[in-house]
Protein backbone atom coordinates (compact mmCIF):
# COMPACT_ATOMS: atom_id res chain seq x y z
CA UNK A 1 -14.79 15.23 -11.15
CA UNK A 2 -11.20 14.94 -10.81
CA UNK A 3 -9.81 16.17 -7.41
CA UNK A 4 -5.19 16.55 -6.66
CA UNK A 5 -4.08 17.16 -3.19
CA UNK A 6 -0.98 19.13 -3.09
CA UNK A 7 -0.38 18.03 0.28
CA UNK A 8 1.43 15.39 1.53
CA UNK A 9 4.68 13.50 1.09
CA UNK A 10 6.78 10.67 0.53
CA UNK A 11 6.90 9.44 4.24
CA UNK A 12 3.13 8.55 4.11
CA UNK A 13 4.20 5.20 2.09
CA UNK A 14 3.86 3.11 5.35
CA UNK A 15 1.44 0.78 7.11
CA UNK A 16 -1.40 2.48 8.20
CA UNK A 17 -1.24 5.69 6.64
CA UNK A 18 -4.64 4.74 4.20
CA UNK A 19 -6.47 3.12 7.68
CA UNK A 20 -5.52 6.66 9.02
CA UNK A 21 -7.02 8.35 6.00
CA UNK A 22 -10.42 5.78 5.80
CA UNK A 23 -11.07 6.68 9.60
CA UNK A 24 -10.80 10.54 8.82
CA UNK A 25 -12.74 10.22 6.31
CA UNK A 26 -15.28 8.25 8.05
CA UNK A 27 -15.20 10.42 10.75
CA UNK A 28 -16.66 13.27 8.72
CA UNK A 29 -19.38 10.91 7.32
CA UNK A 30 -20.31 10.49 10.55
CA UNK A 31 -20.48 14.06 10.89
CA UNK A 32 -22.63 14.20 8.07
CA UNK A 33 -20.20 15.62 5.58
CA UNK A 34 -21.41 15.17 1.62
CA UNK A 35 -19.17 12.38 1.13
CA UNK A 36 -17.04 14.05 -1.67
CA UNK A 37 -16.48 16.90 0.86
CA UNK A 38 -15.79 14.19 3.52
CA UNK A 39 -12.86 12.96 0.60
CA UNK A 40 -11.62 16.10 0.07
CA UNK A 41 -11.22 17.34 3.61
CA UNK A 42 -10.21 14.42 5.08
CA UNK A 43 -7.18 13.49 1.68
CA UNK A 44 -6.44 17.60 2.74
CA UNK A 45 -6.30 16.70 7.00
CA UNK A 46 -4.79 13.01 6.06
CA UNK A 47 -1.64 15.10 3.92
CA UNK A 48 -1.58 18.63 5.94
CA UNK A 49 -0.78 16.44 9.53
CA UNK A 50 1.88 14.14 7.49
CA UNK A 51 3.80 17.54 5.91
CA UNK A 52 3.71 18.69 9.83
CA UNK A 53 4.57 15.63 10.79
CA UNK A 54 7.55 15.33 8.25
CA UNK A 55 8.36 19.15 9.36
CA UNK A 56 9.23 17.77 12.95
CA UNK A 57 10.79 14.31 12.27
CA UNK A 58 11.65 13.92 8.84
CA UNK A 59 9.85 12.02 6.27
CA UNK A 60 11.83 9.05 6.47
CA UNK A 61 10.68 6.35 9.20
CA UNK A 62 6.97 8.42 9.66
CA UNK A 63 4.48 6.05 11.22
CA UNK A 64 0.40 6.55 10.42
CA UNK A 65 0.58 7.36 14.62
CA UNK A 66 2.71 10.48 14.31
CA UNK A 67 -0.18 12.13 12.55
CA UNK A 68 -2.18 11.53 15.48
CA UNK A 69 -1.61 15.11 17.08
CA UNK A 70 -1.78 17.09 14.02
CA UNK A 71 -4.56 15.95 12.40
CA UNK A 72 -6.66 16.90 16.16
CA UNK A 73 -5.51 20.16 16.15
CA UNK A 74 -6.25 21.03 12.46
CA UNK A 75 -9.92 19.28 12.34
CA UNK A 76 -10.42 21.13 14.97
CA UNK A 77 -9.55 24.30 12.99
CA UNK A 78 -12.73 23.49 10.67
CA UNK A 79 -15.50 24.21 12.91
């Protein structure tokens, strides 16, 4: 099945953004997430903590470590 994020945002074209979204994910396998709900929640953490990122700072100049805060705060939201 096909799956679109509607999060997210330009700014996340930079180095480390998809190491950033392969260690969320894997971080929910290790939880013992399905994997396609490990995808899906970690493409929706990965693009939710870059638009709050972006809201702060701007898109332009975003580096994979200024999701760092955001994305703790809302995976912690999900249990």
């Amino acid at each position: 099945p096909t799956r679109l994020s509607t999060w997210g945002n330009p700014g996340m074209g930079s180095g480390g953004m998809g190491d950033v979204l392969a260690g969320v994910i894997g971080g929910l396998l290790a939880q013992h997430f399905p994997i396609m709900d490990a995808a899906c929640v970690g493409v929706t953490l990965h693009g939710m903590a870059a638009d709050r990122a972006a809201e702060l700072d701007g898109e332009r100049g975003t580096l994979a470590m200024d999701l760092m805060p955001h994305l703790r705060r809302l995976a912690n939201l999900i249990y």
